[in-house]
N, C-alpha and C. Protein backbone atom coordinates (compact mmCIF):
# COMPACT_ATOMS: atom_id res chain seq x y z
N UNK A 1 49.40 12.31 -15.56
CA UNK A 1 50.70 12.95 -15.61
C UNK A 1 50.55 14.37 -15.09
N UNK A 2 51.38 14.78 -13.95
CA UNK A 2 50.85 15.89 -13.86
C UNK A 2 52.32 17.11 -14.73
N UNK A 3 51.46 18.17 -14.68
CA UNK A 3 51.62 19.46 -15.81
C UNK A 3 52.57 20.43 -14.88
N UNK A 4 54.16 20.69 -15.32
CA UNK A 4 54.54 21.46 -14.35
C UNK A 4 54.41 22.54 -13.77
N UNK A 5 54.43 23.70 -12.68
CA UNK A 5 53.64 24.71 -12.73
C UNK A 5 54.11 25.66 -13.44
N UNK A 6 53.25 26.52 -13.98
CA UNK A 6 53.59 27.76 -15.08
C UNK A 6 52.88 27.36 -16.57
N UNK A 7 52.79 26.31 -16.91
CA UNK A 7 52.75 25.66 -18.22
C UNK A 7 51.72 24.96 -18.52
N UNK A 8 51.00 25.42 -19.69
CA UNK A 8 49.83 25.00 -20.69
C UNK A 8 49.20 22.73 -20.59
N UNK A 9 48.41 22.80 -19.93
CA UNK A 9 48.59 21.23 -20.19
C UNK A 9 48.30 20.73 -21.30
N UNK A 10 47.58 22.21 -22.17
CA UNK A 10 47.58 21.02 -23.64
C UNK A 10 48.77 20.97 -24.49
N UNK A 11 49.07 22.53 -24.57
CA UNK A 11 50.75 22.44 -25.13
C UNK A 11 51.94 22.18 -24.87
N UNK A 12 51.82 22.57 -23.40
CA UNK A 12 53.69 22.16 -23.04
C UNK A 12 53.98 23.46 -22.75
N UNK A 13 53.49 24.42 -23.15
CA UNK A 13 54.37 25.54 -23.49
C UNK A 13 53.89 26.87 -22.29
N UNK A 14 54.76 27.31 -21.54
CA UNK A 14 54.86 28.64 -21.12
C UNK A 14 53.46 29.24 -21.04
N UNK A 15 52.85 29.83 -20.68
CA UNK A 15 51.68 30.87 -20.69
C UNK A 15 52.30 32.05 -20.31
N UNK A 16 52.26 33.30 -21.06
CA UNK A 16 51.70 34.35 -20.90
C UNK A 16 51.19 34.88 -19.51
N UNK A 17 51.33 35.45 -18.47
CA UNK A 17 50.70 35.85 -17.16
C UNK A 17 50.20 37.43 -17.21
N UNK A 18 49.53 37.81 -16.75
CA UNK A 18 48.57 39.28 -16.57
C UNK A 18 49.93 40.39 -16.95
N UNK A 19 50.86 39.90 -15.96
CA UNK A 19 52.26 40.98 -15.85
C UNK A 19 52.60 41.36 -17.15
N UNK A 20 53.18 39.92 -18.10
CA UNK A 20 53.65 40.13 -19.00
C UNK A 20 52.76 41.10 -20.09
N UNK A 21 51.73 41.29 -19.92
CA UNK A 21 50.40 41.57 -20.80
C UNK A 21 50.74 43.06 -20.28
N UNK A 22 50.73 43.59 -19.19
CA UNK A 22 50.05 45.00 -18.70
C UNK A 22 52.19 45.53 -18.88
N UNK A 23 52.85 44.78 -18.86
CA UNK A 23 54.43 45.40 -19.19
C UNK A 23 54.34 45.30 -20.84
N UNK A 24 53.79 44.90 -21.58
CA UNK A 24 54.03 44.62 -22.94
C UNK A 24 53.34 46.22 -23.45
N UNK A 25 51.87 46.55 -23.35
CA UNK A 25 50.77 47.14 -23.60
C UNK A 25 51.53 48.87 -22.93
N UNK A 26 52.40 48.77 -21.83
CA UNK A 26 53.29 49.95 -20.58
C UNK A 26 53.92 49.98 -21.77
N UNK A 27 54.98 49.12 -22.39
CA UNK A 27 55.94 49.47 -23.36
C UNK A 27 55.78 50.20 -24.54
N UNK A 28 54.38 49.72 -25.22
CA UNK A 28 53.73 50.31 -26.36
C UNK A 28 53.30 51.75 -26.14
N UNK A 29 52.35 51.92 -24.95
CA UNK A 29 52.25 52.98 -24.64
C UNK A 29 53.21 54.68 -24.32
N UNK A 30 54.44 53.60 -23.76
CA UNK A 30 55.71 54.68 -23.55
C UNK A 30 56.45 54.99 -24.80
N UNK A 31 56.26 53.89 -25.93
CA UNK A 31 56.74 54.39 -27.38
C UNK A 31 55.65 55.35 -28.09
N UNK A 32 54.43 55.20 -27.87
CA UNK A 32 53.79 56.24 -28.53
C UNK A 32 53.87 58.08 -28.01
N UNK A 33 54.29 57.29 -26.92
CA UNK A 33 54.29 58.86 -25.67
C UNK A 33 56.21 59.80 -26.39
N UNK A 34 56.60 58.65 -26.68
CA UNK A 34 58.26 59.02 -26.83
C UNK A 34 57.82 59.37 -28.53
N UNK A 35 57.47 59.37 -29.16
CA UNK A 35 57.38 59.33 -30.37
C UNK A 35 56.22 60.96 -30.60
N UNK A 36 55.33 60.77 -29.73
CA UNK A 36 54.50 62.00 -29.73
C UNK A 36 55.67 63.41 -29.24
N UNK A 37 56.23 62.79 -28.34
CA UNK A 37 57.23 64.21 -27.54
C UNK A 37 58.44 64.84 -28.57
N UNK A 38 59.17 63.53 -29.09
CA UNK A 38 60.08 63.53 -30.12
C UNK A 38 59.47 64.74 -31.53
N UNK A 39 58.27 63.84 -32.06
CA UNK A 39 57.52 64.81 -32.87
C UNK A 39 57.05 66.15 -32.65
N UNK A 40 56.88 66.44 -30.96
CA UNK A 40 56.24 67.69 -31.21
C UNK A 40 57.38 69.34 -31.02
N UNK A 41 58.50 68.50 -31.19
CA UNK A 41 59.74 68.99 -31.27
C UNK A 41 60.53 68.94 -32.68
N UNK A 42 60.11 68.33 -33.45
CA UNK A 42 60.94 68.23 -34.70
C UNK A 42 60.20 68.71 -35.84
N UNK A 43 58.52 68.05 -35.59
CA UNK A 43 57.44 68.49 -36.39
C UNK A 43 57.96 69.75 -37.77
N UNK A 44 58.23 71.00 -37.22
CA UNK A 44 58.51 72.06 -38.14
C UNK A 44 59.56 71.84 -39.12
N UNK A 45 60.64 71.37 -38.96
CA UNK A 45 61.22 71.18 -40.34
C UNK A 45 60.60 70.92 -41.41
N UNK A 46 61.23 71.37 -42.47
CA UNK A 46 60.39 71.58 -43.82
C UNK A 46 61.54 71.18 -44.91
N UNK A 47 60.82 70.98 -46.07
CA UNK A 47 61.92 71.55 -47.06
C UNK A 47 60.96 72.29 -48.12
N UNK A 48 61.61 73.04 -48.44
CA UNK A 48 60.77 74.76 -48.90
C UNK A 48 59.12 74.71 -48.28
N UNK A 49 58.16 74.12 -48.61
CA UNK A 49 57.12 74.99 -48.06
C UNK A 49 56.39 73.48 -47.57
N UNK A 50 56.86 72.48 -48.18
CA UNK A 50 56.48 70.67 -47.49
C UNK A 50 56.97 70.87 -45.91
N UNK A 51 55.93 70.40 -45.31
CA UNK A 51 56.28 69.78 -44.57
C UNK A 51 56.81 68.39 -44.01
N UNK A 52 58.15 68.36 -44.58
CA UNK A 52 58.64 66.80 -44.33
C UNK A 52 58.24 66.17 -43.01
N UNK A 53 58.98 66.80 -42.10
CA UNK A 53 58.76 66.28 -40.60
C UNK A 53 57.77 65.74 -40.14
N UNK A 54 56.45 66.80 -40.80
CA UNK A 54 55.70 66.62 -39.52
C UNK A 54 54.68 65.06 -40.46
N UNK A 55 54.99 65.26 -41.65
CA UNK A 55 54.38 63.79 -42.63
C UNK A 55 55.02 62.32 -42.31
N UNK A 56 56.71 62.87 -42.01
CA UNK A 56 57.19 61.83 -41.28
C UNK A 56 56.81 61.06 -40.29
N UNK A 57 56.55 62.09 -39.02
CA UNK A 57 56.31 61.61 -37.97
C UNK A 57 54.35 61.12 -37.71
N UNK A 58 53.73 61.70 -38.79
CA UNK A 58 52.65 60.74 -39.44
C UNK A 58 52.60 59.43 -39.61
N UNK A 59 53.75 59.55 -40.69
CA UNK A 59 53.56 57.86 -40.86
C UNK A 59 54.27 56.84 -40.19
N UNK A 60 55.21 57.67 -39.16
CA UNK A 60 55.96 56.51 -38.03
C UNK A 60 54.33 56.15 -37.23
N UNK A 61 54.23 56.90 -36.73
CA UNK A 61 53.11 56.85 -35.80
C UNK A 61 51.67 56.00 -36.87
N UNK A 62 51.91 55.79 -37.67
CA UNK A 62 50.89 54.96 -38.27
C UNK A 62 51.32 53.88 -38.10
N UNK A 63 52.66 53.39 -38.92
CA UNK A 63 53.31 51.90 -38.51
C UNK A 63 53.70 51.54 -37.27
N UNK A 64 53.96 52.75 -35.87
CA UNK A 64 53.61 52.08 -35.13
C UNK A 64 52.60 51.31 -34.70
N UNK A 65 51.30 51.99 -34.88
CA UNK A 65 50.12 51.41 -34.72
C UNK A 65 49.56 50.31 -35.40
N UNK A 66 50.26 49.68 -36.51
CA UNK A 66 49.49 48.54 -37.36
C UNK A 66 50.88 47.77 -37.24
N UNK A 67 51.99 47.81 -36.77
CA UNK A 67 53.01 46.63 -36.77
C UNK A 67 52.43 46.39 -35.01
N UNK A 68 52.36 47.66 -33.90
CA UNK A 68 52.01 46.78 -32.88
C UNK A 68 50.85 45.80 -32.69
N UNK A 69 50.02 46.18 -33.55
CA UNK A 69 48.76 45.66 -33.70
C UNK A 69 48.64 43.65 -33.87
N UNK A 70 49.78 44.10 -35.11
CA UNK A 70 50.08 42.92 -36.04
C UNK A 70 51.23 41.94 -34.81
N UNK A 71 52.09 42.39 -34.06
CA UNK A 71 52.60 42.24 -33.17
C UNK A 71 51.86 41.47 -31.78
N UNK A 72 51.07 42.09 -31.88
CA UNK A 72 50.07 41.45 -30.22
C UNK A 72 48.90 40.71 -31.07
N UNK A 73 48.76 40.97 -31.58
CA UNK A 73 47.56 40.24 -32.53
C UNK A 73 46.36 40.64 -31.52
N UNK A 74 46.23 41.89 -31.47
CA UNK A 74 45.21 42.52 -30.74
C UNK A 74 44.84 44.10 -31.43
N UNK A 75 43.52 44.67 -31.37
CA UNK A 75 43.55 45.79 -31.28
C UNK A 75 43.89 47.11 -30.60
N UNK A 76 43.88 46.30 -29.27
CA UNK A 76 44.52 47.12 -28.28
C UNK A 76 46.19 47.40 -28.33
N UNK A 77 46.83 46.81 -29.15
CA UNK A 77 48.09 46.96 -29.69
C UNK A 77 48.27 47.99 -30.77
N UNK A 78 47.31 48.38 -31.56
CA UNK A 78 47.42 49.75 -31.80
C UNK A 78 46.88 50.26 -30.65
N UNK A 79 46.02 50.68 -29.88
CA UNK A 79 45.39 51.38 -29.70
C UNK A 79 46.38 52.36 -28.24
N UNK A 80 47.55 51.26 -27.77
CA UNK A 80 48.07 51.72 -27.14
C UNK A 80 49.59 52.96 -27.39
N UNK A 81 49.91 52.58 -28.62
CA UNK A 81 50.70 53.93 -28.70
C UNK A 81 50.32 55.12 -29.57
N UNK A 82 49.09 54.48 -29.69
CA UNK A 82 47.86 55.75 -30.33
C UNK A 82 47.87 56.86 -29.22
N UNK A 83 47.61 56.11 -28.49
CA UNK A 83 47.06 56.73 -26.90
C UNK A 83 48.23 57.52 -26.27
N UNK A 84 49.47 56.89 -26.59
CA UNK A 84 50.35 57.88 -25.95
C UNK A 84 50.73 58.82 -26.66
N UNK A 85 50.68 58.59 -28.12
CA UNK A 85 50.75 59.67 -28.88
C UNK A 85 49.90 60.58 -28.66
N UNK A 86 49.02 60.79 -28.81
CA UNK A 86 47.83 61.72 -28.79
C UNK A 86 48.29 62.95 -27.50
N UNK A 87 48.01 61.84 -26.36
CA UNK A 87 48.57 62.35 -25.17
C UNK A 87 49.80 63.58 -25.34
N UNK A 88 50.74 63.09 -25.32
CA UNK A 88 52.01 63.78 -25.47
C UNK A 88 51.95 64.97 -26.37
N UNK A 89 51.45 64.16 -27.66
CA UNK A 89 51.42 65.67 -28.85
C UNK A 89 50.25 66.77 -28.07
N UNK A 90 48.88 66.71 -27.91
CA UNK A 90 48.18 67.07 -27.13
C UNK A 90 48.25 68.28 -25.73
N UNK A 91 49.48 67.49 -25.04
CA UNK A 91 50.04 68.24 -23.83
C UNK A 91 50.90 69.21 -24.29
N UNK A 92 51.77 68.59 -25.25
CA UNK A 92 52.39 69.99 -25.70
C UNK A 92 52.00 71.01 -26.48
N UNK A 93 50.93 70.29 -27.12
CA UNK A 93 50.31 71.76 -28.18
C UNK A 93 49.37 72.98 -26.95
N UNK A 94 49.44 72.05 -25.75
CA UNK A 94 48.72 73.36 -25.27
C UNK A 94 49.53 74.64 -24.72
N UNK A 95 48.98 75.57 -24.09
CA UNK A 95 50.18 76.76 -23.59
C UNK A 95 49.92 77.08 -23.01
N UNK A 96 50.83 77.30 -21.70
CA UNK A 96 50.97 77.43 -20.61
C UNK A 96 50.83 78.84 -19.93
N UNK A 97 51.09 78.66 -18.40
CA UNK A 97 50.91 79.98 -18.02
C UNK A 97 51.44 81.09 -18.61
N UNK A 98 52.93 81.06 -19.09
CA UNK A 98 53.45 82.53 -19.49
C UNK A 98 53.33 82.52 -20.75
N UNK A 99 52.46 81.24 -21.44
CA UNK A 99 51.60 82.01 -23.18
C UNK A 99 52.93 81.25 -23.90
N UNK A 100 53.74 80.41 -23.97
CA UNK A 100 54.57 79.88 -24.65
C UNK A 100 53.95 77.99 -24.99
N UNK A 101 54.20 77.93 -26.38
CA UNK A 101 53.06 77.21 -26.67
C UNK A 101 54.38 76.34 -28.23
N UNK A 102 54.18 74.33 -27.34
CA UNK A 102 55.70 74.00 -28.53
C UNK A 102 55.07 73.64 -29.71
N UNK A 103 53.73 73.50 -29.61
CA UNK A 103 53.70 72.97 -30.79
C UNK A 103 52.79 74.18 -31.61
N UNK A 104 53.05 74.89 -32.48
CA UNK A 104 52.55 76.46 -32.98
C UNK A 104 51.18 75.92 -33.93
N UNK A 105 50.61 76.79 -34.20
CA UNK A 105 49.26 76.64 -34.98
C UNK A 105 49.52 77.63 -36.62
N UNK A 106 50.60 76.45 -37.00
CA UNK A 106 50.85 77.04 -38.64
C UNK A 106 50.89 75.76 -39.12
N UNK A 107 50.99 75.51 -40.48
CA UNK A 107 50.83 74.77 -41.52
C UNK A 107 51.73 73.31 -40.91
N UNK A 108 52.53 73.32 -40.67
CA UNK A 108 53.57 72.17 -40.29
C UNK A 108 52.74 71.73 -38.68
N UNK A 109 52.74 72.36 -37.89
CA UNK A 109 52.17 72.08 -36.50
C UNK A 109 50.53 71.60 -36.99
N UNK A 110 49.75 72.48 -37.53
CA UNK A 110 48.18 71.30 -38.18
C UNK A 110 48.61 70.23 -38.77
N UNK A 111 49.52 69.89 -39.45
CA UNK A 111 49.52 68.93 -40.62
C UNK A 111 49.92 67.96 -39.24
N UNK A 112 50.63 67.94 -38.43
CA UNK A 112 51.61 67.22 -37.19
C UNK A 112 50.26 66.60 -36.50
N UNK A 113 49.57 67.92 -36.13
CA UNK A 113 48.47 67.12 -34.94
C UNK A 113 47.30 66.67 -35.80
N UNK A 114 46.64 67.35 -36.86
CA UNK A 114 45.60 66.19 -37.25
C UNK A 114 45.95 64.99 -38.15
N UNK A 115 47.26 65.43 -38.99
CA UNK A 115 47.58 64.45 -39.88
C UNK A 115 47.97 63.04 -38.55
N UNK A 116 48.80 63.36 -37.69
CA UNK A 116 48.72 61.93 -36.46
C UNK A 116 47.38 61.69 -35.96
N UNK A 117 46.45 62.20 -35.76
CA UNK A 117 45.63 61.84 -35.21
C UNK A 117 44.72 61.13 -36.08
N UNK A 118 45.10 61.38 -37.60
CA UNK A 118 44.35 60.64 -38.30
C UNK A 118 45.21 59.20 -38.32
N UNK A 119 46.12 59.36 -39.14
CA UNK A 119 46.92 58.16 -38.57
C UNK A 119 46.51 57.29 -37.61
N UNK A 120 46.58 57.89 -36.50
CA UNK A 120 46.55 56.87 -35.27
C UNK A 120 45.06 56.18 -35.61
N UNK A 121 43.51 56.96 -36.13
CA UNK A 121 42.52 56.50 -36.21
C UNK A 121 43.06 55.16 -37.01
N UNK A 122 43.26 55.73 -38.19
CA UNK A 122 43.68 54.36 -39.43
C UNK A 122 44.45 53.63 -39.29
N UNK A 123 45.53 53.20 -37.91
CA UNK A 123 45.93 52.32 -37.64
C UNK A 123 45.27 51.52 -36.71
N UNK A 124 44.33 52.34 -36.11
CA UNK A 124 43.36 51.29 -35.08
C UNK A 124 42.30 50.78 -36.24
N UNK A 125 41.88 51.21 -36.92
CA UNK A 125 41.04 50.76 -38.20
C UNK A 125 41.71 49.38 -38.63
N UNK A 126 42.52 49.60 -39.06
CA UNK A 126 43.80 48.61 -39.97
C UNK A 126 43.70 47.80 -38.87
N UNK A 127 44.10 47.79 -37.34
CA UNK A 127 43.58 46.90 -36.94
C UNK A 127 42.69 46.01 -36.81
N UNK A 128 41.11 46.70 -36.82
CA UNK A 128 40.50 45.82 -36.69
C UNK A 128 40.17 45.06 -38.12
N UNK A 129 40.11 46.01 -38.63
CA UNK A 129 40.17 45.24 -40.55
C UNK A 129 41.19 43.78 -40.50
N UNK A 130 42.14 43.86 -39.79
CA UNK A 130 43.04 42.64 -39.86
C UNK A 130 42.85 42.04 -38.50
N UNK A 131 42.19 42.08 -37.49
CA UNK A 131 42.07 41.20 -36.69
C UNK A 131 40.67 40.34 -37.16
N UNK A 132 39.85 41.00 -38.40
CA UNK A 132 38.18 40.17 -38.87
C UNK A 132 38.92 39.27 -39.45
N UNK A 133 39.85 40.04 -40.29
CA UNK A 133 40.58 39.02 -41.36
C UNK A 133 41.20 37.94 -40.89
N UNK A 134 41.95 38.12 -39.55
CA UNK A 134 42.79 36.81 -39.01
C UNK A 134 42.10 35.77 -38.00
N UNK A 135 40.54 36.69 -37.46
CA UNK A 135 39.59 35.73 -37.26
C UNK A 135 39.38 34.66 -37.85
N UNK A 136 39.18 34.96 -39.27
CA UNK A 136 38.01 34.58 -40.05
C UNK A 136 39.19 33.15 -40.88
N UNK A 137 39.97 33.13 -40.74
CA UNK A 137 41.24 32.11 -40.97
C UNK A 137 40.79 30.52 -40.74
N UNK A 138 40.85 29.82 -41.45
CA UNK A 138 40.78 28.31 -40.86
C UNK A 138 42.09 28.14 -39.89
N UNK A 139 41.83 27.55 -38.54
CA UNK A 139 43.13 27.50 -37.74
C UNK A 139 43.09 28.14 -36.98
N UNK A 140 42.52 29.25 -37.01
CA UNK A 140 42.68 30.32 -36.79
C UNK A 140 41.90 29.93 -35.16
N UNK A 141 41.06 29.57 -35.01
CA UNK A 141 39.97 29.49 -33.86
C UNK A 141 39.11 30.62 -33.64
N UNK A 142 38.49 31.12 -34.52
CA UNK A 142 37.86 32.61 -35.09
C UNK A 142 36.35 31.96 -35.29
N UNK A 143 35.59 32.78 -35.40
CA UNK A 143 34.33 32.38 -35.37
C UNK A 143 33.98 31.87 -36.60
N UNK A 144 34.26 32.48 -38.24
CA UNK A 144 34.20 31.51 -39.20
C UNK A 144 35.19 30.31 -39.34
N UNK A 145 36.15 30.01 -38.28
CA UNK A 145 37.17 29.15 -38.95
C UNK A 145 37.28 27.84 -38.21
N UNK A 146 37.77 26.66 -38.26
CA UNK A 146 38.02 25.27 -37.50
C UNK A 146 38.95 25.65 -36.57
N UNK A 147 38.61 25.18 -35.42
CA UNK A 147 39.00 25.33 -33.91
C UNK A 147 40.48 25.00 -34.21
N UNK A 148 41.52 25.59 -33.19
CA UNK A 148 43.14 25.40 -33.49
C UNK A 148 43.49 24.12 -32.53
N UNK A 149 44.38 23.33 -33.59
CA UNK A 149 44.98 22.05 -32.98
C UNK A 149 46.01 22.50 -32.34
């Protein structure tokens, strides 16, 4: 019987092509980049001496990284709007020729760039912690588990 083109001959079903992979991984990446730029602009709000904002935009940037993760069922699914985060927050904390600088070096702006950058570590962590775990699955086709029907 032959298998029509585009489609899996053991399943039936659609495959996945390189494109869809390197536009999926572009998308993740441009949300971490939009999310780093967003943050390194809002970061300073406070309420009295907390820094709300910049804890906020901590822990977006964490669940981005462990829902994309959980999402692609890859590590590289965090690892990609880690990457644009970093980036973005990064570019703007630096300062430029005429000495004007967005993201400032006070209490709210540290808490912004290392508190994300830790984040972003512990969502690539959380990744791989849950990609051993979803290895290791019967079904799963993981190195401890029975091959997937």
């Amino acid at each position: 019987m032959a298998v029509p083109a585009g489609r899996n001959g053991t399943t039936g079903k659609r495959g996945t092509g390189p494109l869809a992979a390197v536009g999926l991984y572009g998308v993740l990446f441009l949300l971490g980049a939009v999310q780093g730029t967003i943050g390194s602009f809002q970061y300073s709000r406070a309420a009295g001496s907390v820094p709300v904002a910049a804890l906020a935009c901590c822990a977006v940037i964490l669940a981005t990284c462990v829902l994309a993760a959980w999402a692609t069922r890859s590590v590289s699914g965090a690892v990609m709007p880690g990457m644009g985060w970093v980036i973005a927050s990064f570019v703007l904390s630096m300062p430029v020729s005429n000495g004007s600088v967005i993201i400032t070096s006070t209490t709210p702006g540290q808490w912004y760039l290392y508190g994300g950058t830790l984040s972003v570590a512990a969502g690539v962590v959380a990744a791989f912690a849950g990609m051993i775990r979803w290895a290791g699955r019967p079904g799963s086709g993981g190195a401890t588990g029975t091959p997937a029907r």
